[in-house]
N, C-alpha and C. Protein backbone atom coordinates (compact mmCIF):
# COMPACT_ATOMS: atom_id res chain seq x y z
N UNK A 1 -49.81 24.43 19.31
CA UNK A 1 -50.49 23.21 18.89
C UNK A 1 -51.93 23.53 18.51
N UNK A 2 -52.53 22.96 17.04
CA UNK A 2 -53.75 23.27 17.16
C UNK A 2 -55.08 22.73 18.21
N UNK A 3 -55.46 23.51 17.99
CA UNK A 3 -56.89 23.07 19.02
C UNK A 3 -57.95 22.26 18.43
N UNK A 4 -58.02 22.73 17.22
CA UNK A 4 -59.27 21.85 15.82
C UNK A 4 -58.13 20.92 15.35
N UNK A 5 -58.72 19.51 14.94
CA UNK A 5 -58.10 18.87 13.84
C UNK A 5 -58.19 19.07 12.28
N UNK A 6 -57.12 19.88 11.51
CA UNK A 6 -57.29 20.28 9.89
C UNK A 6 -57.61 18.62 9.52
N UNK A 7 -58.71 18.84 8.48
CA UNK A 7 -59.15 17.78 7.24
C UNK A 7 -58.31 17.82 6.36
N UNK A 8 -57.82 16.77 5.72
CA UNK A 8 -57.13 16.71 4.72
C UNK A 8 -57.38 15.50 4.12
N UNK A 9 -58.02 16.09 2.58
CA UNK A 9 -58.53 14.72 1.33
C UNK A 9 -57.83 15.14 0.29
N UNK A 10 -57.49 13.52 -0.45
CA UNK A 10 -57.26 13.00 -1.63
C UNK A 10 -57.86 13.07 -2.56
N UNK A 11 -58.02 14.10 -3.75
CA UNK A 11 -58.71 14.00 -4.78
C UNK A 11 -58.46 13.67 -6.02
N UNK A 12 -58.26 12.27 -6.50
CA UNK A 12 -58.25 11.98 -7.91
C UNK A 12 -59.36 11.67 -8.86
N UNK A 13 -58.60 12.36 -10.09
CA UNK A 13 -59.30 12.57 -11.02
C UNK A 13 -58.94 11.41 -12.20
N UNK A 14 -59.70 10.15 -12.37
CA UNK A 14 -59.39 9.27 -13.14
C UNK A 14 -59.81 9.92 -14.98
N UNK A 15 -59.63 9.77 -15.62
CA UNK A 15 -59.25 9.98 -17.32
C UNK A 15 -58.40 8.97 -18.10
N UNK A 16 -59.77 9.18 -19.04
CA UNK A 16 -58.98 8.68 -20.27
C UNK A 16 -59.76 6.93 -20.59
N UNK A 17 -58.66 6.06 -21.28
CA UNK A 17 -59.34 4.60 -21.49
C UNK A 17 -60.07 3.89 -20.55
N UNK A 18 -61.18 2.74 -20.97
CA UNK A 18 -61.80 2.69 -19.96
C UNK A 18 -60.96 0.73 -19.35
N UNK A 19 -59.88 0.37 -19.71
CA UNK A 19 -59.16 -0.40 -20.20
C UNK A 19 -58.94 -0.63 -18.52
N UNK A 20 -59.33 -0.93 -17.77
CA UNK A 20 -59.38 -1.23 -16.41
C UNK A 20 -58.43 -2.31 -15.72
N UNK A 21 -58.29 -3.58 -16.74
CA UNK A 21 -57.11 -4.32 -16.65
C UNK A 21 -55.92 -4.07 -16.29
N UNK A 22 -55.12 -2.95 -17.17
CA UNK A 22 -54.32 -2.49 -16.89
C UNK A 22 -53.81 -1.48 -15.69
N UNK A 23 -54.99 -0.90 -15.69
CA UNK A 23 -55.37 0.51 -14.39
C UNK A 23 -55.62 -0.38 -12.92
N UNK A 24 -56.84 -1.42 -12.58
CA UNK A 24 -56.91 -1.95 -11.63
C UNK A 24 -55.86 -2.05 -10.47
N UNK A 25 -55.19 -2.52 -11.32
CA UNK A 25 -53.95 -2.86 -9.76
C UNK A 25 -53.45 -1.66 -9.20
N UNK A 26 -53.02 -0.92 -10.07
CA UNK A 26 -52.24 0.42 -9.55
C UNK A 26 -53.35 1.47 -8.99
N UNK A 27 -54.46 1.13 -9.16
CA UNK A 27 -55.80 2.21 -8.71
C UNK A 27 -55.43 1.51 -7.19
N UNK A 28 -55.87 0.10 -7.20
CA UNK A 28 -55.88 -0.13 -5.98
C UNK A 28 -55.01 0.43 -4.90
N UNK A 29 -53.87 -0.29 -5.40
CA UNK A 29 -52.66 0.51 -4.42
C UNK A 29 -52.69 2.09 -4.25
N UNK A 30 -53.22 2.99 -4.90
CA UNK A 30 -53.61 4.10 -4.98
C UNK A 30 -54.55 4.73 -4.43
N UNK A 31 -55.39 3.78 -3.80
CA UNK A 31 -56.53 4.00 -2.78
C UNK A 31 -56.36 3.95 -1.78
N UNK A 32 -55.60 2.59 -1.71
CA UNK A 32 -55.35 2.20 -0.27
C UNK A 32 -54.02 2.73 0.16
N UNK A 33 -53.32 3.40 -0.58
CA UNK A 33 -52.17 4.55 -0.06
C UNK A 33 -52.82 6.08 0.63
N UNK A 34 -53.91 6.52 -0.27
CA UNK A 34 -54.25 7.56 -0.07
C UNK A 34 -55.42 7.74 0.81
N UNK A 35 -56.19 6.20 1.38
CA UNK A 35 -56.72 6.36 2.88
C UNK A 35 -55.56 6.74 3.80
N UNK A 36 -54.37 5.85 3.83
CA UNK A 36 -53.60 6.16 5.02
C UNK A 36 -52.93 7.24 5.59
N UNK A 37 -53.34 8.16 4.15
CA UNK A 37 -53.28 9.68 4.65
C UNK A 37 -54.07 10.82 4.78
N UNK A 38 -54.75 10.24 4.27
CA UNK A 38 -55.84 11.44 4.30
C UNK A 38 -57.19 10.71 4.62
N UNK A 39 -58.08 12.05 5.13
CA UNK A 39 -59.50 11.69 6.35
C UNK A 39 -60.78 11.01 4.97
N UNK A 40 -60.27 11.59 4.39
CA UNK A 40 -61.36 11.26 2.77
C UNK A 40 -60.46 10.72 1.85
N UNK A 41 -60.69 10.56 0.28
CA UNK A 41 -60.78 10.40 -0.49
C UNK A 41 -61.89 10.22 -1.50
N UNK A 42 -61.50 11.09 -2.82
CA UNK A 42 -62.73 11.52 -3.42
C UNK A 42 -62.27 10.97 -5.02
N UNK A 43 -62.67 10.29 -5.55
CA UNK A 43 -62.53 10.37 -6.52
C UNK A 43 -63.77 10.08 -7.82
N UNK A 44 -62.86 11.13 -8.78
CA UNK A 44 -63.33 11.35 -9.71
C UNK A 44 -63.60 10.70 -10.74
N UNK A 45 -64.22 9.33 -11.58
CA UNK A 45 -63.74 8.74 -12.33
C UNK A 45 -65.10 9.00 -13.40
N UNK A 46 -63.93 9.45 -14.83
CA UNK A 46 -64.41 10.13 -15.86
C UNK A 46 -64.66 8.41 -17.20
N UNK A 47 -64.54 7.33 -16.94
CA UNK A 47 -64.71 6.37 -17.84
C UNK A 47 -65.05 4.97 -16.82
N UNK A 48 -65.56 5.13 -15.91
CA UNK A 48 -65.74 3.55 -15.39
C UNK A 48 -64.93 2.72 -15.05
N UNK A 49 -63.27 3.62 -14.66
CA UNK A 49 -62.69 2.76 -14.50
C UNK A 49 -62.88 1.84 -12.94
N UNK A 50 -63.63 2.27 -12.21
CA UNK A 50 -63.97 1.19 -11.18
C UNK A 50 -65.46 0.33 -11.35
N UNK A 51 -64.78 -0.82 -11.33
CA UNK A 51 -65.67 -1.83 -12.11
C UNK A 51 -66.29 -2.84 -10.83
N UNK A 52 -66.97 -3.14 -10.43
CA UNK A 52 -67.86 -4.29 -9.21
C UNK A 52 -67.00 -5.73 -9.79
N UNK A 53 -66.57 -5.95 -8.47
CA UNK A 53 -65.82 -7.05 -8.92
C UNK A 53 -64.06 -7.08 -8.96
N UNK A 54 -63.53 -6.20 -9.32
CA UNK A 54 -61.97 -5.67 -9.34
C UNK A 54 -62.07 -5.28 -8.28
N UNK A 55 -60.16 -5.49 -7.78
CA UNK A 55 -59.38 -4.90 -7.29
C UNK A 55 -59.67 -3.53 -6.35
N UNK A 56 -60.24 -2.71 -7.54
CA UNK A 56 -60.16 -1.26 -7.15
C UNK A 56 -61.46 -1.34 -6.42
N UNK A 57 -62.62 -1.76 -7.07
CA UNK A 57 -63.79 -1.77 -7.10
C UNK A 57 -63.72 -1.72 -5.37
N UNK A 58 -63.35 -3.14 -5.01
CA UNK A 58 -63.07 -3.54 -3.38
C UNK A 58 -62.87 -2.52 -2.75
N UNK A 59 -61.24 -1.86 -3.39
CA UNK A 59 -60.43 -0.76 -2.08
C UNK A 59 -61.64 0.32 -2.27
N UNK A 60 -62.89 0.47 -2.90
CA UNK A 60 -63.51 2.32 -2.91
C UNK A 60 -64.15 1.51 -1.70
N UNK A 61 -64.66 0.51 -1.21
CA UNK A 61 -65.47 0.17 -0.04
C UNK A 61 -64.96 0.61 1.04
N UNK A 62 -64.31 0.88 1.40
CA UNK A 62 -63.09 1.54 2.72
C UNK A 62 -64.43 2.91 2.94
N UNK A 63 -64.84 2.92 4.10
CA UNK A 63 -65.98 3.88 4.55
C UNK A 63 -65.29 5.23 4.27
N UNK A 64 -63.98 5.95 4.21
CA UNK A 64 -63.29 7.21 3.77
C UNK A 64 -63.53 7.62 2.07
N UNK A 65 -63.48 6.68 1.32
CA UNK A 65 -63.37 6.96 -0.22
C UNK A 65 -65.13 6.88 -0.90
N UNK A 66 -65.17 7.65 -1.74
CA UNK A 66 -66.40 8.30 -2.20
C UNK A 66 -65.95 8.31 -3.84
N UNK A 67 -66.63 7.75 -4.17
CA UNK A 67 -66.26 7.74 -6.02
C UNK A 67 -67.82 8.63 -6.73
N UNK A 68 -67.45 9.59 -7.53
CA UNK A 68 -68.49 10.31 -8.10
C UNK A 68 -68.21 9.76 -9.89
N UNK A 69 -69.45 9.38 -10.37
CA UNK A 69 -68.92 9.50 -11.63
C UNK A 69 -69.49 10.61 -12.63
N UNK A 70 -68.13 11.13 -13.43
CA UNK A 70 -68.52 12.16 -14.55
C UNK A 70 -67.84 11.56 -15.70
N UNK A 71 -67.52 12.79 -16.51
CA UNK A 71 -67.28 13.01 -17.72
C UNK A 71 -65.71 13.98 -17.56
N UNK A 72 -65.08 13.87 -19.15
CA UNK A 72 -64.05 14.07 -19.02
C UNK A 72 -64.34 15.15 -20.41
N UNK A 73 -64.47 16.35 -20.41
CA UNK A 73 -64.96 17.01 -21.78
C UNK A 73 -63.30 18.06 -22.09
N UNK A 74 -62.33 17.28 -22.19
CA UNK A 74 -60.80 18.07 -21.94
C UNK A 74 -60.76 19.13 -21.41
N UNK A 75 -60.95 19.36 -20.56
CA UNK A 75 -61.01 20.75 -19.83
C UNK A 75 -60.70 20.19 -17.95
N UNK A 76 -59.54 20.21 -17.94
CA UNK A 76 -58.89 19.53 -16.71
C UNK A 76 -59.79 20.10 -15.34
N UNK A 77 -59.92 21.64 -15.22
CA UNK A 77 -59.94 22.92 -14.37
C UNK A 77 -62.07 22.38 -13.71
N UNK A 78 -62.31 21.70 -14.77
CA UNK A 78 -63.96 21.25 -14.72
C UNK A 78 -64.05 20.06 -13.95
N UNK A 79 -63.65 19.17 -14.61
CA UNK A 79 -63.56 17.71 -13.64
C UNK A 79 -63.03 18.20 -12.49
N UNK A 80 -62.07 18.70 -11.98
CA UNK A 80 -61.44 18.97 -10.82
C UNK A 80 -62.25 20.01 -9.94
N UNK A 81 -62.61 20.66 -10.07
CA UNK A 81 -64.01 21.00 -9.60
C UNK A 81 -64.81 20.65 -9.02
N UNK A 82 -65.44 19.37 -10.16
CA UNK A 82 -66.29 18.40 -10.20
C UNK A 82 -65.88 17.51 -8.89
N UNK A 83 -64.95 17.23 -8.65
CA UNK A 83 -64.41 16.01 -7.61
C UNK A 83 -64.34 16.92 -6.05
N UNK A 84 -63.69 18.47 -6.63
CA UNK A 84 -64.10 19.08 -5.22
C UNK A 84 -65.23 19.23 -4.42
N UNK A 85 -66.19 19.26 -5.25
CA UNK A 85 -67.60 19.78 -4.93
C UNK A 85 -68.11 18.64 -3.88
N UNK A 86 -67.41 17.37 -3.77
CA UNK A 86 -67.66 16.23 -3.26
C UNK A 86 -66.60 16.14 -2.07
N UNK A 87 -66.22 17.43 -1.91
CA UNK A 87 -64.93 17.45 -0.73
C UNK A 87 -65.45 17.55 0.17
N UNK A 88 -65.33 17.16 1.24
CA UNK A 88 -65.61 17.87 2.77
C UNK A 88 -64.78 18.62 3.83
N UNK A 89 -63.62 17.75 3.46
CA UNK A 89 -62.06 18.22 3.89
C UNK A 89 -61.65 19.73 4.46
N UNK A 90 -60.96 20.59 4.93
CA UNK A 90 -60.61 21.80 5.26
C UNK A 90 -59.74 21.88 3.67
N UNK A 91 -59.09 20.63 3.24
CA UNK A 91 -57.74 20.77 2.41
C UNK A 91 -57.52 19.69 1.64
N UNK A 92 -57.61 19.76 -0.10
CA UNK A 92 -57.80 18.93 -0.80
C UNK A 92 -56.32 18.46 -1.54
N UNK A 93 -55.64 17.64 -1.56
CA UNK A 93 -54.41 17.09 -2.12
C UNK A 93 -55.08 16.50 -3.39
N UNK A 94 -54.73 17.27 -4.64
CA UNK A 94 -55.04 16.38 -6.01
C UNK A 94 -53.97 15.62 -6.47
N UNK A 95 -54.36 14.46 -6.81
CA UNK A 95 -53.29 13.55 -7.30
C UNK A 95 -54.14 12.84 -8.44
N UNK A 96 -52.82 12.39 -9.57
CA UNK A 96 -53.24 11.58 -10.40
C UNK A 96 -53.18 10.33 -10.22
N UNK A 97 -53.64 9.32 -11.28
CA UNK A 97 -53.56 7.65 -11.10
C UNK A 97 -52.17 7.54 -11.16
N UNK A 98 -51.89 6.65 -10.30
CA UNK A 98 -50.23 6.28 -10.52
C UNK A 98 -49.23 7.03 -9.48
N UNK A 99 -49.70 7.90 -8.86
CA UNK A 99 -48.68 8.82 -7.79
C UNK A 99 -49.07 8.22 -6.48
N UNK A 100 -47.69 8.44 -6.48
CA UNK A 100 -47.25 7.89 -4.96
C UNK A 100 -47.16 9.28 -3.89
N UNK A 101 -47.73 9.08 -2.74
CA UNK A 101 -47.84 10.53 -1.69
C UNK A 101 -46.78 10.05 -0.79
N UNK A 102 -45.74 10.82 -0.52
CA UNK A 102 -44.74 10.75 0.73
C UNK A 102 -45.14 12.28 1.99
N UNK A 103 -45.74 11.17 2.86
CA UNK A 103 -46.27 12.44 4.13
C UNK A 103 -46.05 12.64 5.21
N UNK A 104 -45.81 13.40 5.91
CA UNK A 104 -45.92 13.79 6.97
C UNK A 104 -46.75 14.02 7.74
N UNK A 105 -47.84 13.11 8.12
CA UNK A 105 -49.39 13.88 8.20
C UNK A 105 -49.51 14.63 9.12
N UNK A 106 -48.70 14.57 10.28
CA UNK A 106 -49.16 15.23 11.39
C UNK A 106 -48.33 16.90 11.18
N UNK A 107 -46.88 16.69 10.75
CA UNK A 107 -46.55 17.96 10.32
C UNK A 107 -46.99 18.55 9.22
N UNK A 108 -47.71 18.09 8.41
CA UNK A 108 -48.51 18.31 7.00
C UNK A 108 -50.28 19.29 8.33
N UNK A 109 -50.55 18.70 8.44
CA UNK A 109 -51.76 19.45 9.02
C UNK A 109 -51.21 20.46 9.88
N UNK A 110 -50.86 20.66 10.43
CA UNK A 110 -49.83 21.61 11.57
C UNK A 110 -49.91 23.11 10.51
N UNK A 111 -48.96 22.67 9.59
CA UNK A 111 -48.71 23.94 8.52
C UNK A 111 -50.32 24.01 7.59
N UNK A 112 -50.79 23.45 7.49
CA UNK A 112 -52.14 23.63 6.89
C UNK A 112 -53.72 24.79 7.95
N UNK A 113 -53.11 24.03 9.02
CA UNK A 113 -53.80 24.63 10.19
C UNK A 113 -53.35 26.28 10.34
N UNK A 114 -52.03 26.52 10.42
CA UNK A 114 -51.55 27.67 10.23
C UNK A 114 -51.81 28.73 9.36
N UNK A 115 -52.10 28.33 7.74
CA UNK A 115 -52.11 28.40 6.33
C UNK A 115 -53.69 28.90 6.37
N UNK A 116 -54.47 29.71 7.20
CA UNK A 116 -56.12 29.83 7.15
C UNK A 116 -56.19 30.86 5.85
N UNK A 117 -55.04 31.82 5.49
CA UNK A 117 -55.75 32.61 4.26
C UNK A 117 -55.21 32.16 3.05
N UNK A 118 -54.55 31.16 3.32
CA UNK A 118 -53.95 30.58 1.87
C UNK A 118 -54.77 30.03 1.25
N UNK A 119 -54.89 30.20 -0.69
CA UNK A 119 -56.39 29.48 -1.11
C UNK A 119 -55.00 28.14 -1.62
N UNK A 120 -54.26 27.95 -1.87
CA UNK A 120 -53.21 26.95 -2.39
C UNK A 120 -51.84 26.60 -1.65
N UNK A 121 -51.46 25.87 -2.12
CA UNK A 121 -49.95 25.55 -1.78
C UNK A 121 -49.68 24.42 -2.91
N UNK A 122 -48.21 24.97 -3.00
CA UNK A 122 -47.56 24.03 -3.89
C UNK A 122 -46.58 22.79 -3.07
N UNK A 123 -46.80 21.65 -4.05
CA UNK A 123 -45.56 20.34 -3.53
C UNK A 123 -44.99 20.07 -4.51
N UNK A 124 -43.99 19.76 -4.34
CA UNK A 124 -42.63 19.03 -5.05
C UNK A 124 -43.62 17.66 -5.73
N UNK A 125 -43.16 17.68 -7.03
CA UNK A 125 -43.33 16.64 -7.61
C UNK A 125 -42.18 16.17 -8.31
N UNK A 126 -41.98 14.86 -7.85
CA UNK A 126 -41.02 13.94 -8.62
C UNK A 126 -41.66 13.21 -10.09
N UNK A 127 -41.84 13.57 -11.50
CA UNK A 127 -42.23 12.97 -12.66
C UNK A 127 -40.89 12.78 -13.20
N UNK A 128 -41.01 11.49 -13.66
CA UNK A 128 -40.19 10.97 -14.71
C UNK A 128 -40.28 11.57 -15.79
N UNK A 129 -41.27 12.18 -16.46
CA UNK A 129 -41.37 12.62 -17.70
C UNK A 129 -40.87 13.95 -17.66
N UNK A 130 -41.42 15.03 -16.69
CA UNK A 130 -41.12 16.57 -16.70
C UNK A 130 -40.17 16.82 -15.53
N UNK A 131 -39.31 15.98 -14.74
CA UNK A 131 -38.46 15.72 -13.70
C UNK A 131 -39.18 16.27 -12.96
N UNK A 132 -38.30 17.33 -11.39
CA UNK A 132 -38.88 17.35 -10.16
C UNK A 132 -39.20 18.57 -10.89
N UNK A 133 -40.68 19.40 -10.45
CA UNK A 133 -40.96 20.56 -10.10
C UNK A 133 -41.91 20.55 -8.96
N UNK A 134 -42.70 22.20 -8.99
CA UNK A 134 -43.39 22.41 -7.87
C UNK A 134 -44.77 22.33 -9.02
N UNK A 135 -46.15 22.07 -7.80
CA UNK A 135 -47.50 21.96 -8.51
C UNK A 135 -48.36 22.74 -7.37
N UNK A 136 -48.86 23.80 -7.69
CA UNK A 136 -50.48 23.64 -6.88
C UNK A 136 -51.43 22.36 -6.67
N UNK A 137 -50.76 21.85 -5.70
CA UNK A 137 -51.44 20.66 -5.48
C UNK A 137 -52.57 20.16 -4.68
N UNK A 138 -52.23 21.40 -3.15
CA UNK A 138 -52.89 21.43 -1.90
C UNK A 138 -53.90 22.64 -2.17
N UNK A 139 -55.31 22.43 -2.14
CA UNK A 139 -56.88 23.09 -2.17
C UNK A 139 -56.99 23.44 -1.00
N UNK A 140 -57.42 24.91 -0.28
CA UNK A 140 -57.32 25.17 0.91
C UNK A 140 -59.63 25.69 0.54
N UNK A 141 -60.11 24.86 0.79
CA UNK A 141 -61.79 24.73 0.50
C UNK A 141 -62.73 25.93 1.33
N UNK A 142 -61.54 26.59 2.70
CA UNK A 142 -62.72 27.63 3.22
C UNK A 142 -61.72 28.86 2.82
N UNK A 143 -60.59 28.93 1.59
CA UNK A 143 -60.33 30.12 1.30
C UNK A 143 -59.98 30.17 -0.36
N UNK A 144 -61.37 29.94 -0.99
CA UNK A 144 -60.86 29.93 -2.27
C UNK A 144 -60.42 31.44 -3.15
N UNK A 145 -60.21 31.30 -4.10
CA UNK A 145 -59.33 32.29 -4.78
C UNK A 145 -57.88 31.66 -5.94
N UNK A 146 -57.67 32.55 -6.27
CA UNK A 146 -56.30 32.08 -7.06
C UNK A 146 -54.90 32.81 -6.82
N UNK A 147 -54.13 32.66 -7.03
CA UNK A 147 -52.51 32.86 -6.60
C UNK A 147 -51.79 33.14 -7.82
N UNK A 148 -51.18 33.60 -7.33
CA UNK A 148 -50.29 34.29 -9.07
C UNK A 148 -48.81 32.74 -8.84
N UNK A 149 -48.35 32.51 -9.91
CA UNK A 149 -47.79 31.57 -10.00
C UNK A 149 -46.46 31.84 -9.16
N UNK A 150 -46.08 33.03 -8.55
CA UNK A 150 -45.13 33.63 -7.95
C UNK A 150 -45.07 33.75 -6.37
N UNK A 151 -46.46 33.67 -5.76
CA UNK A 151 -47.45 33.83 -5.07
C UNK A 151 -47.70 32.45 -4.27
N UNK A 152 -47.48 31.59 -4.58
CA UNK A 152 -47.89 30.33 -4.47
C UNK A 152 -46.87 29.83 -3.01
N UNK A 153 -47.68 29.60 -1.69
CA UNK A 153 -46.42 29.60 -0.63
C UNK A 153 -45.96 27.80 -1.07
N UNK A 154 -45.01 27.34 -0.68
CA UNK A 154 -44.60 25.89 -0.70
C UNK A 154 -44.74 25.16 0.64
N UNK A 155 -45.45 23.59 0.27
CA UNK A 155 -45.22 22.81 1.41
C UNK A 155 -43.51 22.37 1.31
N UNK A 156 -43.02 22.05 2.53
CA UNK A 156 -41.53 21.84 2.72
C UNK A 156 -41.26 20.34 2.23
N UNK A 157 -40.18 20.23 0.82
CA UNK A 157 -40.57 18.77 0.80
C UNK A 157 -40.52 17.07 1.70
N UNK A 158 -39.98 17.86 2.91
CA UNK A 158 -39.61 16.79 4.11
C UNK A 158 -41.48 16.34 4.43
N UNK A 159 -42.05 17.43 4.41
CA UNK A 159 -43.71 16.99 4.50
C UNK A 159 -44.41 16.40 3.78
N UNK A 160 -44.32 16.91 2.38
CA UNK A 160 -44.95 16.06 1.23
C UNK A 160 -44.76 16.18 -0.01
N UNK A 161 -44.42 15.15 -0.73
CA UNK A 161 -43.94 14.97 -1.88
C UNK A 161 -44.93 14.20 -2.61
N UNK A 162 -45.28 14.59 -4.16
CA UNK A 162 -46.11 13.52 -4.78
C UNK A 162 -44.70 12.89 -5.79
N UNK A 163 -44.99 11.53 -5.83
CA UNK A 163 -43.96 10.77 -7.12
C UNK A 163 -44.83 9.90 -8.07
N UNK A 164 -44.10 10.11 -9.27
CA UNK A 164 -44.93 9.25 -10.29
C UNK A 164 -43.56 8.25 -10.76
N UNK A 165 -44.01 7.02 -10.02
CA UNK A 165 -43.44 6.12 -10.64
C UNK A 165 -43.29 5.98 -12.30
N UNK A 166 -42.31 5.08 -12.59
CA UNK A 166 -41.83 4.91 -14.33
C UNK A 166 -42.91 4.11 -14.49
N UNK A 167 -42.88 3.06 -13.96
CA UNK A 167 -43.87 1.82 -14.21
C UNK A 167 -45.35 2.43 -14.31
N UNK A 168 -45.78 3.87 -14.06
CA UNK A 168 -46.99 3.55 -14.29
C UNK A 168 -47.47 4.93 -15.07
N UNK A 169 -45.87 5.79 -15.45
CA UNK A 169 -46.71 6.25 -16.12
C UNK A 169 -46.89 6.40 -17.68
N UNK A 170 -45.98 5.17 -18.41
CA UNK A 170 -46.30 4.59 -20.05
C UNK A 170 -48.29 4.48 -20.10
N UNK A 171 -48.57 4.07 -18.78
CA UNK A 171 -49.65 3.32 -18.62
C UNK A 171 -50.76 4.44 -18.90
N UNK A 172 -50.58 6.00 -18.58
CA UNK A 172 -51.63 7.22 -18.27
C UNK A 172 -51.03 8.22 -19.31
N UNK A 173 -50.46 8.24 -20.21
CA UNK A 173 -50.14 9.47 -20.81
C UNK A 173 -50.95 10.82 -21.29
N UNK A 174 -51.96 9.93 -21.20
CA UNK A 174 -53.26 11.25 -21.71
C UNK A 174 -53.42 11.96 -20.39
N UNK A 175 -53.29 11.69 -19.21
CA UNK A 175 -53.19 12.00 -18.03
C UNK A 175 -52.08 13.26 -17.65
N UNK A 176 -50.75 13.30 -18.52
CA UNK A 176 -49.72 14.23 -18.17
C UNK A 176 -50.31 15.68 -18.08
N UNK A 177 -49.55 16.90 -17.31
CA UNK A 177 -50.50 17.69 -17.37
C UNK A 177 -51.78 18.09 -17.04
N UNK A 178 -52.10 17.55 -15.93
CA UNK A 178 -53.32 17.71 -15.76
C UNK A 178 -52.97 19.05 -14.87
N UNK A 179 -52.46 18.92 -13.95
CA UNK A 179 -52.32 20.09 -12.98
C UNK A 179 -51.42 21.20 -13.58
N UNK A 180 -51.33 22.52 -13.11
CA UNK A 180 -50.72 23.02 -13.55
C UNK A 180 -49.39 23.46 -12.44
N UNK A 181 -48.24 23.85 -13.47
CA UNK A 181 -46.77 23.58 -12.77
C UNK A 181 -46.42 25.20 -12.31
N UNK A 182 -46.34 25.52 -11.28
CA UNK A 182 -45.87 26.63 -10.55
C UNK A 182 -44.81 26.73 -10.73
């Protein structure tokens, strides 16, 4: 059993229209999913999509979530960066707008706690568009480095799974791709 409690934050990276109407609701639910698992949340938002007054605007008030705002200059590997640099976490979970996290938190930190020279780990992603694969998803922040795509150990998907609902992702397409697929 560990002795320290592993950190583990949510880092999304918002992109693209600044069309908030549409985005609002599903940000929200997207916030307030990704407090209930993780110690932070950080997000990145590259167009304003959290607006004073909305939905979303409300859920960033939750004392865990931290909104930085940048720029989105197509270069995925920069913004994401950008949103880490604002991490505090032992272990950063990137997710896009619209994904749903299925966790295990307590067996999710357990194997993270274990995981001290790993700079990554990959999770199962369920997309409608590119079906299930694996993603470097999980940021290990006190062992950075990179992993050969072969290299890459896996979280078990009984622990954690990211899903991108249908319904939301007509809504983000400029968004596909952001991470890259192991």
């Amino acid at each position: 059993m560990p002795t320290t409690r592993t950190t583990l934050a949510a880092c999304l990276v918002l992109q693209g229209t600044t069309d908030t109407g549409a985005l609002a609701p599903a940000l929200e639910q997207d916030l307030r999913g990704l407090v209930d698992v993780a110690d932070e949340v950080v997000v990145y938002d590259t167009a304003d999509h959290i607006a004073p007054g909305s939905p979303a605007f409300a859920a960033t008030l939750h004392p865990a979530v931290t909104v930085v705002s940048g720029f989105w200059a197509d270069d995925r590997e920069r913004a994401q960066e950008a949103a880490l640099a604002h991490v505090g976490s032992d272990w950063a979970l990137c997710v896009l707008a619209g994904e749903r996290v299925t966790v295990s938190t307590e067996e999710l930190r357990d194997l993270l706690h274990r995981a001290t020279d790993v700079p990554a780990m990959s999770v199962r992603v369920d997309d409608v568009v590119r079906g299930s694969h694996r993603s470097a998803r999980l940021l290990h922040k006190a062992a950075p480095g990179t992993c050969r795509a072969g290299d890459v150990p896996e979280v078990p998907s009984a622990l954690l799974t990211v899903r991108q609902p249908v319904a939301t992702t007509a809504s983000l397409p400029r968004q596909r791709g952001v991470f890259d697929r192991v």
